[in-house]
Protein backbone atom coordinates (compact mmCIF):
# COMPACT_ATOMS: atom_id res chain seq x y z
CA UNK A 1 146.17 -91.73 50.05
CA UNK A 2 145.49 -88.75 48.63
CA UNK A 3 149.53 -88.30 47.05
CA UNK A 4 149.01 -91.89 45.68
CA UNK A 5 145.79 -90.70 43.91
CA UNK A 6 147.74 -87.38 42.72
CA UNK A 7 150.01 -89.94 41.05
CA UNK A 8 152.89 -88.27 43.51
CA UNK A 9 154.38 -91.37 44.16
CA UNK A 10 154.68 -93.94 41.00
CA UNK A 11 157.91 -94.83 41.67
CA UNK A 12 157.04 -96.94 44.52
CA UNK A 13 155.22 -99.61 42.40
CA UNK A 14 152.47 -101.76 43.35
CA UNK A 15 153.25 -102.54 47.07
CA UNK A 16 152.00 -99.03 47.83
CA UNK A 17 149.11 -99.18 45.60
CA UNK A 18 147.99 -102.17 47.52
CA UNK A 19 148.44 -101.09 50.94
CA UNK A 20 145.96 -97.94 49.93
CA UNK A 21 143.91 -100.55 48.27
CA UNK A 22 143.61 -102.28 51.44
CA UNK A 23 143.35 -99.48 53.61
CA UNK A 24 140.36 -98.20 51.80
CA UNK A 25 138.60 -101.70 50.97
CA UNK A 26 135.43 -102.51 52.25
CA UNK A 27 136.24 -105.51 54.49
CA UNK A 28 139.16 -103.32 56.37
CA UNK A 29 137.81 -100.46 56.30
CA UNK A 30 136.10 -99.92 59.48
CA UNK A 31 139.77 -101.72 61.32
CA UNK A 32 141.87 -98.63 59.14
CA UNK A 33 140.56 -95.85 57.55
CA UNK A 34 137.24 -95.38 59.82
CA UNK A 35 138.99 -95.32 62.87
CA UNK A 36 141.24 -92.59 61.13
CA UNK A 37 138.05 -90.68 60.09
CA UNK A 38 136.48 -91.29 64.18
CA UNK A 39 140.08 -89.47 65.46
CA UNK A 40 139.89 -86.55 63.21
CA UNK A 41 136.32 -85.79 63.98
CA UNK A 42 137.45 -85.66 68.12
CA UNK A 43 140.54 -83.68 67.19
CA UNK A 44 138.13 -81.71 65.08
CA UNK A 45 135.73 -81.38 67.76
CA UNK A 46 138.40 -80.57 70.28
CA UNK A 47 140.38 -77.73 68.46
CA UNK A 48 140.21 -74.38 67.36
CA UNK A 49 138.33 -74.89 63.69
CA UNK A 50 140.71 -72.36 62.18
CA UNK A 51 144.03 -74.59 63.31
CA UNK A 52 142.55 -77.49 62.48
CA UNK A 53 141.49 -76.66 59.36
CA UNK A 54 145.49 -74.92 58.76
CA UNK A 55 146.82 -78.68 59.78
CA UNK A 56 144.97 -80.13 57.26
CA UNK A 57 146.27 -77.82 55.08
CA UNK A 58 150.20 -78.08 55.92
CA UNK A 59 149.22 -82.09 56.20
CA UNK A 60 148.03 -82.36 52.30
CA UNK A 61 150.80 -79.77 52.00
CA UNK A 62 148.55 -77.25 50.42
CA UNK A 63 149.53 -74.56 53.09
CA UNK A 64 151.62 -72.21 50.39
CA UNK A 65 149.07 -73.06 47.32
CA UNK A 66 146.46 -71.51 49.55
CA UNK A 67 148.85 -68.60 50.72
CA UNK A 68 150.02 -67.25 47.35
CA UNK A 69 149.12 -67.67 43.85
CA UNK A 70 151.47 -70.38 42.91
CA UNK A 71 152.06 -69.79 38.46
CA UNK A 72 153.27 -72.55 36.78
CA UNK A 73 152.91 -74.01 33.75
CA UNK A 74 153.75 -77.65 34.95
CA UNK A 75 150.22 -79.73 33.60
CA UNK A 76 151.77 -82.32 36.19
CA UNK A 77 152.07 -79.82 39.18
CA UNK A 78 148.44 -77.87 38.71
CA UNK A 79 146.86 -81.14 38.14
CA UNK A 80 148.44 -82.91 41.60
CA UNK A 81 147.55 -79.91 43.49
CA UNK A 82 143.94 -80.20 41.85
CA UNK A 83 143.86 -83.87 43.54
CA UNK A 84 144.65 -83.05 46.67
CA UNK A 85 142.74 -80.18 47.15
CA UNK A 86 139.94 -82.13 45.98
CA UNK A 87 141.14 -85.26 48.41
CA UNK A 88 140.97 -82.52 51.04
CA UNK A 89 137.50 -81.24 50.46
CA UNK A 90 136.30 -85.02 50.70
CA UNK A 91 137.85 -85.85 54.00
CA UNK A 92 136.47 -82.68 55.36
CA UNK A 93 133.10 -83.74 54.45
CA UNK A 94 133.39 -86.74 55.88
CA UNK A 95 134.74 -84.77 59.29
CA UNK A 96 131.71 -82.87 59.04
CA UNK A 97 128.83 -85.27 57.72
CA UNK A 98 129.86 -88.54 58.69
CA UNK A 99 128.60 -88.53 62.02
CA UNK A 100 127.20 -92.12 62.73
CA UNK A 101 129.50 -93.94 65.41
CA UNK A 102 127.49 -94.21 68.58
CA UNK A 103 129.49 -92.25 70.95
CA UNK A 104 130.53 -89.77 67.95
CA UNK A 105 127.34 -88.60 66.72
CA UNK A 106 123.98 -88.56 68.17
CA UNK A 107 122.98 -91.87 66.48
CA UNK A 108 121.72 -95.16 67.24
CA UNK A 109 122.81 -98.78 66.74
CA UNK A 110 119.81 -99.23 64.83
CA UNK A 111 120.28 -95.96 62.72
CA UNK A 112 123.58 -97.06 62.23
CA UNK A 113 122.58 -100.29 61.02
CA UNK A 114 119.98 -99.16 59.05
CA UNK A 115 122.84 -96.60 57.01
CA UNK A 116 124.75 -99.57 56.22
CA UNK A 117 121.95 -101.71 54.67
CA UNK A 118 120.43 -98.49 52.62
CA UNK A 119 124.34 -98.35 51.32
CA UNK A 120 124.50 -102.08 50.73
CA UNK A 121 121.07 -101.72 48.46
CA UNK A 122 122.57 -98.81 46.60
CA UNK A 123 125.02 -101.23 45.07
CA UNK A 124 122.22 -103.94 44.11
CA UNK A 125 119.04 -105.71 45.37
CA UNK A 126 120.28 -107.96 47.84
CA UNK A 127 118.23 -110.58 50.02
CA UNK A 128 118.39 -111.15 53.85
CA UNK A 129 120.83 -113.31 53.97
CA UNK A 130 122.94 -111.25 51.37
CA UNK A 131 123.02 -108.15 53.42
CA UNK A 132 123.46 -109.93 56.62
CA UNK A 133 126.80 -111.17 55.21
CA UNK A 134 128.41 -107.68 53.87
CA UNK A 135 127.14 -106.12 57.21
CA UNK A 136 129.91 -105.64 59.56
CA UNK A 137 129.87 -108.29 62.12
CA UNK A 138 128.63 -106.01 65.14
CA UNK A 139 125.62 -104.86 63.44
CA UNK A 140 124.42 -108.59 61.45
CA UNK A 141 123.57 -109.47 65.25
CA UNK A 142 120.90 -106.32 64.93
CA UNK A 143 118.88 -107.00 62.07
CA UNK A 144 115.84 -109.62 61.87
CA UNK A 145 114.22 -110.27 58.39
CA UNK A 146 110.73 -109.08 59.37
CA UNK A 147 112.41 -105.40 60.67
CA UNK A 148 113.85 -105.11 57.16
């Protein structure tokens, strides 16, 4: 995702485009790119913090840029590098501060559903049945109008 975003791969059209699209998109989001989030935090949790932060690294491919001072003059080249590193940093936030999966973090169901409805109302004012609909379908079985 974070190449796509750094532009690193326009020659692939839209078909990639979309697949990111989808990956990321609200309604398959918790199927895709949660679950991806969930496995880092374990392998996060499980590892050495200084090899798992150097995987991330040699995964975004930022291992040398880090190393050495890398001079160029390429607008293209400083400004991918600026994406990912920047793609990195976000992911590794979410590692760290995205800690409400039952199981992962010391949370509740209902803290968890209560998170997704205070997102939901960041967008717009939304009524009951509005936010019962956008809610993933494990939690809408959680919330009542009156607990709201």
């Amino acid at each position: 995702v974070a190449q796509v975003v750094a532009e690193m791969w326009r020659r692939n059209g839209l078909s990639l485009i979309s697949q990111v699209f989808y990956y990321q998109d609200v309604k398959c989001r918790e199927e895709m790119y949660d679950k991806d989030i969930i496995m880092l935090q374990i392998g996060a949790s499980l590892m050495d913090p200084n090899k798992f932060l150097l995987l991330v690294l040699q995964r975004y491919e930022l291992a040398e840029a880090f190393n050495k001072t890398i001079s160029t003059k390429d607008q293209d080249l400083i400004k991918q590098y600026n994406t990912l590193i920047e793609e990195m940093l976000q992911v590794l936030i979410y590692i760290v501060g995205e800690r409400y999966v039952p199981g992962v973090g010391n949370v509740t169901k209902e803290e968890v559903t209560m998170r997704e409805i205070i997102h939901l109302l960041c967008i717009e004012p939304m009524p009951h049945s509005a936010i019962a609909k956008n809610l993933p379908e494990n939690e809408t079985r959680c919330i009542r109008p009156w607990s709201l």
